[in-house]
PDB file of N, CA and C in Angstrom:
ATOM      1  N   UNK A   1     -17.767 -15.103 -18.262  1.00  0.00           N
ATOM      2  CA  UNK A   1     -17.592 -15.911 -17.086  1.00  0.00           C
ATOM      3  C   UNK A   1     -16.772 -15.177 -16.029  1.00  0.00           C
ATOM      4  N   UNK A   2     -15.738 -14.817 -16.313  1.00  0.00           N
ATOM      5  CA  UNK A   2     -15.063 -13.328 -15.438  1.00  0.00           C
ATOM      6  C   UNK A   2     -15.369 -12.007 -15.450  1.00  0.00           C
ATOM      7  N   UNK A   3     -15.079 -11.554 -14.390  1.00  0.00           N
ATOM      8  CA  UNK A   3     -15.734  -9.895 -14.346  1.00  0.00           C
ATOM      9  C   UNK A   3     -14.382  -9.433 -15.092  1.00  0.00           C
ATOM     10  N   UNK A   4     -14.308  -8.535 -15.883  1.00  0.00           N
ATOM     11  CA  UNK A   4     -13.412  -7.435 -16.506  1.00  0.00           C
ATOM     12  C   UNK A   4     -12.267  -7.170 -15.331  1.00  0.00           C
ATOM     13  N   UNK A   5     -11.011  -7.296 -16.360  1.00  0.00           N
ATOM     14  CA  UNK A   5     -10.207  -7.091 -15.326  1.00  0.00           C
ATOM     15  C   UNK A   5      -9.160  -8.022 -15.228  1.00  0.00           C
ATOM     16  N   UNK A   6      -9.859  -9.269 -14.790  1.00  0.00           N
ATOM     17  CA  UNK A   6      -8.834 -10.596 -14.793  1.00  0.00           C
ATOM     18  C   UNK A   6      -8.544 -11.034 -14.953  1.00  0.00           C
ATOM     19  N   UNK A   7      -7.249 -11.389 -15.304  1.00  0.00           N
ATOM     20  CA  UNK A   7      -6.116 -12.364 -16.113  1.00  0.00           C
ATOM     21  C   UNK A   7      -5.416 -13.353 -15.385  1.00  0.00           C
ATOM     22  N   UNK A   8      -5.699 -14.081 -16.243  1.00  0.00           N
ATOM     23  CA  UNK A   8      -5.406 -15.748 -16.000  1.00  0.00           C
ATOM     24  C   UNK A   8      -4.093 -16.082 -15.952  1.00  0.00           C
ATOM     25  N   UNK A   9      -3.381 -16.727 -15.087  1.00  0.00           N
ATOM     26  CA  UNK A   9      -2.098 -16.823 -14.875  1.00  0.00           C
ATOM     27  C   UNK A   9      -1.541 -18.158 -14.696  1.00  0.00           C
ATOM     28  N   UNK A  10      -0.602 -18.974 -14.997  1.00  0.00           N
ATOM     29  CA  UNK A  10      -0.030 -20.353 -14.892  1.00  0.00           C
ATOM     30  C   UNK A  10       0.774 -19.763 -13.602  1.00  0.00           C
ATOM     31  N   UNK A  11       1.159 -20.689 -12.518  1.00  0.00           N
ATOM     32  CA  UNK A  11       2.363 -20.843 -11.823  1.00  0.00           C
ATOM     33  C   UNK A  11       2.441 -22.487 -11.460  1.00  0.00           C
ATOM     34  N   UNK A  12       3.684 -22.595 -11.061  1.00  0.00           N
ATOM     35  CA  UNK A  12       3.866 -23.723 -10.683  1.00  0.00           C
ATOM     36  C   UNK A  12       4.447 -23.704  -9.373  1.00  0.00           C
ATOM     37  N   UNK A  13       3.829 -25.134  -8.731  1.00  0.00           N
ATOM     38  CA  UNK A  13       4.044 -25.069  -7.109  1.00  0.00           C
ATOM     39  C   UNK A  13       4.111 -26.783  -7.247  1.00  0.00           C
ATOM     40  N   UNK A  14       4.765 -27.122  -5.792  1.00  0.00           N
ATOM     41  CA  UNK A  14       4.600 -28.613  -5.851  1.00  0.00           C
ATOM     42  C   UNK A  14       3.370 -29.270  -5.540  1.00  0.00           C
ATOM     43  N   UNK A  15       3.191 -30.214  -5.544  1.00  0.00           N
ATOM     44  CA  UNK A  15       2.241 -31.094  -5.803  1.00  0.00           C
ATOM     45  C   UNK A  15       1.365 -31.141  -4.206  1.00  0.00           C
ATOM     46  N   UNK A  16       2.513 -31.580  -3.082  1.00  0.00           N
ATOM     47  CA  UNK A  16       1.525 -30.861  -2.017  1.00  0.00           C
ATOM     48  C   UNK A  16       0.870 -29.964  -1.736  1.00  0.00           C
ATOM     49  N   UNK A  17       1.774 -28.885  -2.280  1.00  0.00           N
ATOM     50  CA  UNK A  17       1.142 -27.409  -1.495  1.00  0.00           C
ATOM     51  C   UNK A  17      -0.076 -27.254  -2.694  1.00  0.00           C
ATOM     52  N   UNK A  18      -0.307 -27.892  -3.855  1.00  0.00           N
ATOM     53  CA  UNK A  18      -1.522 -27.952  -4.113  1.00  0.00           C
ATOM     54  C   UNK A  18      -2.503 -28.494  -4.010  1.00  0.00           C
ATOM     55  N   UNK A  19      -2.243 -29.841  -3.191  1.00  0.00           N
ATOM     56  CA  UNK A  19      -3.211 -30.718  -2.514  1.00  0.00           C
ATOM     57  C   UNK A  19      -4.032 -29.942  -1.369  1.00  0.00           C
ATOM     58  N   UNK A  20      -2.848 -29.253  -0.492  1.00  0.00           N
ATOM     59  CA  UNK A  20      -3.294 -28.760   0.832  1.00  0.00           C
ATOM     60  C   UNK A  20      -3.918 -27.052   0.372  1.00  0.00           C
ATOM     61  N   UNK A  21      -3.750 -26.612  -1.000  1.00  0.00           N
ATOM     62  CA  UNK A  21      -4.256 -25.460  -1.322  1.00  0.00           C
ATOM     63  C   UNK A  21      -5.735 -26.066  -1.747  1.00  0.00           C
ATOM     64  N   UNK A  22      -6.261 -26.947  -2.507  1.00  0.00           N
ATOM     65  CA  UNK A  22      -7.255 -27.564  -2.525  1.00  0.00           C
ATOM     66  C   UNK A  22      -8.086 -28.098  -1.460  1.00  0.00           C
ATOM     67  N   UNK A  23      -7.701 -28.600  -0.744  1.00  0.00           N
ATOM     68  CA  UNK A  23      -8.373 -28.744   0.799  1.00  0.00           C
ATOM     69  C   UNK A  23      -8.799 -28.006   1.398  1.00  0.00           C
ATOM     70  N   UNK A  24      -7.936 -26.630   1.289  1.00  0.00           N
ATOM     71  CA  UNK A  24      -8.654 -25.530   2.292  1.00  0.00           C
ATOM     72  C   UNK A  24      -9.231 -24.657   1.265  1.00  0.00           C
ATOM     73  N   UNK A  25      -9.364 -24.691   0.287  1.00  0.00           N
ATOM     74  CA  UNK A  25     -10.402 -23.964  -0.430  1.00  0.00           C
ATOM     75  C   UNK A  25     -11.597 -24.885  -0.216  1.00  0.00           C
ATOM     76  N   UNK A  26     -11.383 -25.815  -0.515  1.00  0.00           N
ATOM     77  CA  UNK A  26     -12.856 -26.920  -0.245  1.00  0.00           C
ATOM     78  C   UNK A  26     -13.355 -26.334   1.424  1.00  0.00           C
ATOM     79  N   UNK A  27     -12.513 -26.430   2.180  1.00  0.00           N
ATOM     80  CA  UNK A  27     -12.945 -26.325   3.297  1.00  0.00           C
ATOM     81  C   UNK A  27     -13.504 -24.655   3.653  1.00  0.00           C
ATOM     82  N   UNK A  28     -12.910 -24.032   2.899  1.00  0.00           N
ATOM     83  CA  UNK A  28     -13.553 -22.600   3.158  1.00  0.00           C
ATOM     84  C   UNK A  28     -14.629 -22.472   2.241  1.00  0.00           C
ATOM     85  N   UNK A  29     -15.352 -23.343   1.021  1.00  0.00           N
ATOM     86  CA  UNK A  29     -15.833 -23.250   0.262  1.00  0.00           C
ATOM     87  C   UNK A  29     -15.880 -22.053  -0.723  1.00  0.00           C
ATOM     88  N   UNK A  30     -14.450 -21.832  -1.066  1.00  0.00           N
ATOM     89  CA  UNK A  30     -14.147 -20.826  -2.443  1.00  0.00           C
ATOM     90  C   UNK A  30     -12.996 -22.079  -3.404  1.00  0.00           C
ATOM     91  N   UNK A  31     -12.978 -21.043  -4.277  1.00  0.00           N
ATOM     92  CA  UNK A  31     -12.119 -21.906  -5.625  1.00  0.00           C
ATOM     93  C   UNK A  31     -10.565 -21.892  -5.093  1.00  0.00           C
ATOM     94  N   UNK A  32      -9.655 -22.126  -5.688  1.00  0.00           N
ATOM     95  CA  UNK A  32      -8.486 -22.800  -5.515  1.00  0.00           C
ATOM     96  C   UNK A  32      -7.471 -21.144  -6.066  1.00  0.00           C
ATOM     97  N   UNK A  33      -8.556 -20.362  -6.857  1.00  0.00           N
ATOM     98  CA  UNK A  33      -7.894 -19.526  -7.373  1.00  0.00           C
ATOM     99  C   UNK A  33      -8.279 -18.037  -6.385  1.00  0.00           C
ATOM    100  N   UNK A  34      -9.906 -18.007  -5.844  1.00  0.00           N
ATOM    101  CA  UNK A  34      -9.866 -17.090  -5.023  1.00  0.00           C
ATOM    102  C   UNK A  34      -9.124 -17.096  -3.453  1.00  0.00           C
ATOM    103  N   UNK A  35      -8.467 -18.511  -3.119  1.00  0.00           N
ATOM    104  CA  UNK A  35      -7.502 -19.017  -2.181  1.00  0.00           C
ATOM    105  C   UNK A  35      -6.180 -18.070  -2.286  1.00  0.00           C
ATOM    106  N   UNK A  36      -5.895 -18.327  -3.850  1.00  0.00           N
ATOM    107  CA  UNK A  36      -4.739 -17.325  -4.280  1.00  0.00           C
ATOM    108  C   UNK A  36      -4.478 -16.092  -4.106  1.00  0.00           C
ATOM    109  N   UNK A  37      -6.093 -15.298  -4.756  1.00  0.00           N
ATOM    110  CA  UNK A  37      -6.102 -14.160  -4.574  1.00  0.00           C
ATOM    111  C   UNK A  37      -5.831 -13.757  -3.308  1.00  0.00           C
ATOM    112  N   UNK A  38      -6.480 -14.361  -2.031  1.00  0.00           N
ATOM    113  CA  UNK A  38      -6.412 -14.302  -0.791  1.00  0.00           C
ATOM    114  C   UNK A  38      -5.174 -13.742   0.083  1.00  0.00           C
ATOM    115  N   UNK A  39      -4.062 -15.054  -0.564  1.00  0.00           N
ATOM    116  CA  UNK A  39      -2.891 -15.044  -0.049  1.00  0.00           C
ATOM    117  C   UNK A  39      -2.156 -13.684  -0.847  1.00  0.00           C
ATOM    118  N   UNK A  40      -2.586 -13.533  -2.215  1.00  0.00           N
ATOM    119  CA  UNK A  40      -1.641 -12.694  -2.580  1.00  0.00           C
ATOM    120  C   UNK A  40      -1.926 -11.271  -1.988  1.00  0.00           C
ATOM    121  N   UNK A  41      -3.046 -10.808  -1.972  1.00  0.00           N
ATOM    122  CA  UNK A  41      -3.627  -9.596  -1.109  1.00  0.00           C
ATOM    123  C   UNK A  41      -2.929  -9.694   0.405  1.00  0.00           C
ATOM    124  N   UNK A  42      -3.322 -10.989   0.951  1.00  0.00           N
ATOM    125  CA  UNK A  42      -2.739 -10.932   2.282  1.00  0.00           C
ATOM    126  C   UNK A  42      -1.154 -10.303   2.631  1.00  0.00           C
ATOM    127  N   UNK A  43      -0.482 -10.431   1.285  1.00  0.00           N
ATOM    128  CA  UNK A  43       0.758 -10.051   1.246  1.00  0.00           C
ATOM    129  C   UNK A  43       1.444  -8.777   1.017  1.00  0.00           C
ATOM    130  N   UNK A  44       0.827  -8.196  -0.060  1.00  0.00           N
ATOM    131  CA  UNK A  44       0.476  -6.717  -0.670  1.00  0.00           C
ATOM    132  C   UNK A  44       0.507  -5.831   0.415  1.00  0.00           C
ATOM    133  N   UNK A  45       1.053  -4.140   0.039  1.00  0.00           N
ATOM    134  CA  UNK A  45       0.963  -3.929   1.346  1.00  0.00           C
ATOM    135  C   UNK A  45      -0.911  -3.522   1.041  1.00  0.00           C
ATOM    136  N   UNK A  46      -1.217  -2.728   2.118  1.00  0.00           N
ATOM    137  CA  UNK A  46      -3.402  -2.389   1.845  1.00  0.00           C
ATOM    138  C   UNK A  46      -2.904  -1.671   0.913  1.00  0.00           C
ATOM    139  N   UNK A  47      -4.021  -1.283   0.006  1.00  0.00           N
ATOM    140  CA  UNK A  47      -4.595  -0.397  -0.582  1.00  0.00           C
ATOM    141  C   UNK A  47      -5.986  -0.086  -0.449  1.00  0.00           C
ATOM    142  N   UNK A  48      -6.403   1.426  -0.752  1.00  0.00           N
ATOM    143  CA  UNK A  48      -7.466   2.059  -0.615  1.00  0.00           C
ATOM    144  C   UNK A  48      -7.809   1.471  -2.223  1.00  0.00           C
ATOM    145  N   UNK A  49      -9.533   0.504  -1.633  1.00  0.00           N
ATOM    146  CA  UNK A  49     -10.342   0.186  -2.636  1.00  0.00           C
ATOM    147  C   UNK A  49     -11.824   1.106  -2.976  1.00  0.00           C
ATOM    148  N   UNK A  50     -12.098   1.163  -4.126  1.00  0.00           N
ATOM    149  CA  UNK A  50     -13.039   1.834  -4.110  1.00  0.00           C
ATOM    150  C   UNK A  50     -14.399   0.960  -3.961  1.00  0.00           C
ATOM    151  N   UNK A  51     -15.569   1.499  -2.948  1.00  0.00           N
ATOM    152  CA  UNK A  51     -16.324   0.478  -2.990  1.00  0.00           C
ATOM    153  C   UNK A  51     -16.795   0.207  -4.004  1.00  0.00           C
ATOM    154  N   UNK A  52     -16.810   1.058  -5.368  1.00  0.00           N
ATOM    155  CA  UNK A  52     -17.761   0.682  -6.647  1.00  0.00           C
ATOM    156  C   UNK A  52     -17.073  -0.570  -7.626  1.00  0.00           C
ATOM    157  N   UNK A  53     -15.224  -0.563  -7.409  1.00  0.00           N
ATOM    158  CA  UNK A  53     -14.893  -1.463  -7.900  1.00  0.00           C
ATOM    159  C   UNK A  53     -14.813  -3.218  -7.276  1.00  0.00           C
ATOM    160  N   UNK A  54     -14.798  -2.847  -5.691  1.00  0.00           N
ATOM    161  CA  UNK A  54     -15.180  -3.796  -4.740  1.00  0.00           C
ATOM    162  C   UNK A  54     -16.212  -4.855  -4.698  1.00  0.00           C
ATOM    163  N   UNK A  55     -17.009  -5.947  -5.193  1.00  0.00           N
ATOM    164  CA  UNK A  55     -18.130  -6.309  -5.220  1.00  0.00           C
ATOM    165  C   UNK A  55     -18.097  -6.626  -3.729  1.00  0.00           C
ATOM    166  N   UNK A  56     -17.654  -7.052  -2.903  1.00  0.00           N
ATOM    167  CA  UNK A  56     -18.066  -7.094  -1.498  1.00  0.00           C
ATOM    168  C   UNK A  56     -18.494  -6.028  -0.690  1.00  0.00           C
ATOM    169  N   UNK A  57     -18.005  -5.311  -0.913  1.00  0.00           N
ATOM    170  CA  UNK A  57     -18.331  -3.750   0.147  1.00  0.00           C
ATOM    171  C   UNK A  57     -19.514  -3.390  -0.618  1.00  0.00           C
ATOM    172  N   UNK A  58     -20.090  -3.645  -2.238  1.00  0.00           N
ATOM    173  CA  UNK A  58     -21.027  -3.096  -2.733  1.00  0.00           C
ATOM    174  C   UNK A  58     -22.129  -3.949  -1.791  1.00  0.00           C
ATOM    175  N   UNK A  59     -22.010  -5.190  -1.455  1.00  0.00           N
ATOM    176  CA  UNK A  59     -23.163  -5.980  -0.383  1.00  0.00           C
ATOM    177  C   UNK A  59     -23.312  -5.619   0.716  1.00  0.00           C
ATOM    178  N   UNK A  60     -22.009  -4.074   1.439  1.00  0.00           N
ATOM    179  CA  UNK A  60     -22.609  -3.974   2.549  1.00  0.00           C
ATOM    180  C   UNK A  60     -23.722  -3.816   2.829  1.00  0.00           C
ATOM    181  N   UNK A  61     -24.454  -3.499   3.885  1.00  0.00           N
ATOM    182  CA  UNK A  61     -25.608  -3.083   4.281  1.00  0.00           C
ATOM    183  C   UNK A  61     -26.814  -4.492   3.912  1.00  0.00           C
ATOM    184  N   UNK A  62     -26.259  -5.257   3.299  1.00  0.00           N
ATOM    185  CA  UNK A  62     -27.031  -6.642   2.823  1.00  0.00           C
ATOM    186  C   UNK A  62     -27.690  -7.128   4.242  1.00  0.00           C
ATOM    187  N   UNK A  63     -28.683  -7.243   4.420  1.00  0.00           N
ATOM    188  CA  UNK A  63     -29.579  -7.821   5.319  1.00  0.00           C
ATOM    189  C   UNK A  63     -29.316  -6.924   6.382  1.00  0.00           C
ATOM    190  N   UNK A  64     -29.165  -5.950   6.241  1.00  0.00           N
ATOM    191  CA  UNK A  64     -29.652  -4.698   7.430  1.00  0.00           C
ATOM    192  C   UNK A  64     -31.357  -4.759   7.022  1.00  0.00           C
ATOM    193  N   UNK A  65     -31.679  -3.691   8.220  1.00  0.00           N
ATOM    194  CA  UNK A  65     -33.317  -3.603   8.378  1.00  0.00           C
ATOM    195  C   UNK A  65     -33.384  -2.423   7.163  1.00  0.00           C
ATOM    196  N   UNK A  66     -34.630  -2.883   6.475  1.00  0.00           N
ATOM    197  CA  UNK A  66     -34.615  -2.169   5.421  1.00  0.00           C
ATOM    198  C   UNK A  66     -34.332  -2.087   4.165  1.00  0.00           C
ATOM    199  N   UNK A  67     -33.264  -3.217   3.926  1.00  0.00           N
ATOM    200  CA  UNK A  67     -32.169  -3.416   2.913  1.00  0.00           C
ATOM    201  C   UNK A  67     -33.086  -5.152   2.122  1.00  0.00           C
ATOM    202  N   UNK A  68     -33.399  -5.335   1.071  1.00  0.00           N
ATOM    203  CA  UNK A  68     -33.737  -6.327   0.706  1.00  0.00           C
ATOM    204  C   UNK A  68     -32.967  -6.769  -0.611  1.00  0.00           C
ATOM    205  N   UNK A  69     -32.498  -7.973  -0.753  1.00  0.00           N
ATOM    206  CA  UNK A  69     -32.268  -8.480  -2.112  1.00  0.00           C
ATOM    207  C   UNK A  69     -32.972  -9.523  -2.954  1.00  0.00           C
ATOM    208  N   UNK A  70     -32.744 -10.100  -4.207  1.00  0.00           N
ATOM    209  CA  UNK A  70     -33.182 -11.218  -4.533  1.00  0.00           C
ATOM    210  C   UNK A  70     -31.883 -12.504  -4.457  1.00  0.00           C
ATOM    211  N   UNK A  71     -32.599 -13.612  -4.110  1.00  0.00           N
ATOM    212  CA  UNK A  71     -31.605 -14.566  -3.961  1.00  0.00           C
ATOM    213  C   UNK A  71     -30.420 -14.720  -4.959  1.00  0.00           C
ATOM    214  N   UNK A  72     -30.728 -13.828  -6.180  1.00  0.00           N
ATOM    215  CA  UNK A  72     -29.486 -13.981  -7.105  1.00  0.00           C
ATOM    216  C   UNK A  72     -28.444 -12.709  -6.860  1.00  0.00           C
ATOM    217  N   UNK A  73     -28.920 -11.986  -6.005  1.00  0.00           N
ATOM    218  CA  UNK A  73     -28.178 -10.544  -5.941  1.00  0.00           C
ATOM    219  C   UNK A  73     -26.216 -11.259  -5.902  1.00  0.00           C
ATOM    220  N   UNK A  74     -25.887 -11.598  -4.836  1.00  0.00           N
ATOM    221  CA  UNK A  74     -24.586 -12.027  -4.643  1.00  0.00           C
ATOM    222  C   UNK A  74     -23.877 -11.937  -5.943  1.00  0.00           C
ATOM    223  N   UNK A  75     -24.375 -13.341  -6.774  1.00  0.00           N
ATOM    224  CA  UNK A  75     -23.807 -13.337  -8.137  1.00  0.00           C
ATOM    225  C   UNK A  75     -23.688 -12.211  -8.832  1.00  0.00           C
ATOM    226  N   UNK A  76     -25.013 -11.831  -8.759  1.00  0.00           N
ATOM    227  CA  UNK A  76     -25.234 -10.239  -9.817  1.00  0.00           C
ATOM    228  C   UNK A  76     -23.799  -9.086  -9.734  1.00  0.00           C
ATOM    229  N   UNK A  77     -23.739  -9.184  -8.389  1.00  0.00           N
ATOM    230  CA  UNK A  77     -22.684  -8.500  -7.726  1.00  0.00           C
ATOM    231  C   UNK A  77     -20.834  -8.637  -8.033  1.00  0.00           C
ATOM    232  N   UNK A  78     -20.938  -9.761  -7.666  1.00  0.00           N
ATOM    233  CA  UNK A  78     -19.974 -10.340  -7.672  1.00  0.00           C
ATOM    234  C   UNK A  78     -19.194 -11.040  -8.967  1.00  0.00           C
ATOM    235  N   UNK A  79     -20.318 -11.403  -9.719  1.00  0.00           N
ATOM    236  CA  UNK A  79     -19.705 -12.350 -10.745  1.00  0.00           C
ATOM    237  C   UNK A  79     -20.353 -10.824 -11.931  1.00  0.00           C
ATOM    238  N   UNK A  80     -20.711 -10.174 -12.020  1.00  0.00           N
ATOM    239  CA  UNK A  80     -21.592  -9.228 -12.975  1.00  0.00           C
ATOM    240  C   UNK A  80     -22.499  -9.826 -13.786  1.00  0.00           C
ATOM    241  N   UNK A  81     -23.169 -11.349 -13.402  1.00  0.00           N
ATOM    242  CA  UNK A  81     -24.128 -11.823 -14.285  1.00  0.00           C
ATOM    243  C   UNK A  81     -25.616 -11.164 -13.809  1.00  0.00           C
TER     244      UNK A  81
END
C-alpha cells in the first residue's frame, strides 16, 4: 500500500489544528498525511531530488505532444502499483 521508504509516525496536535488540517486537505483533495508531508518539506531547507526517486518529476513531460499514458499511469507512478 506504501511505496518503500515510508514510515509511519504518531504526533499529537490539538484537536483544531486537526480539524482545519482536514479541511484543507479535503479542499486540496490530498490525504491529511500528504498535507504533512507538504508542510514538513515546506520547512526543510531544498534539497536536490533525484528525478528517478521523485514520482512527480517522473510525470513530467505528461501530456506534452507526443507523450501518451494510460489512465492508470499516475498511480503506477506514484503509488508503485
Amino acid at each position: 500500500m506504501y511505496r518503500e521508504g515510508m514510515k509511519t509516525i504518531t504526533i499529537t496536535i490539538p484537536e483544531e489544528l486537526d480539524a482545519e488540517a482536514a479541511a484543507e486537505a479535503k479542499r486540496l483533495g490530498i490525504s491529511k498525511s500528504e498535507l504533512i508531508r507538504r508542510g514538513i518539506t515546506a520547512l526543510l531547507p531544498e534539497r536536490d531530488i533525484d528525478p528517478k526517486e521523485d514520482p512527480w518529476r517522473r510525470l513530467a513531460g505528461f501530456a506534452s505532444e507526443g507523450v501518451t499514458a494510460e489512465a492508470d499511469e499516475i498511480d503506477r507512478v506514484v503509488y508503485d502499483s
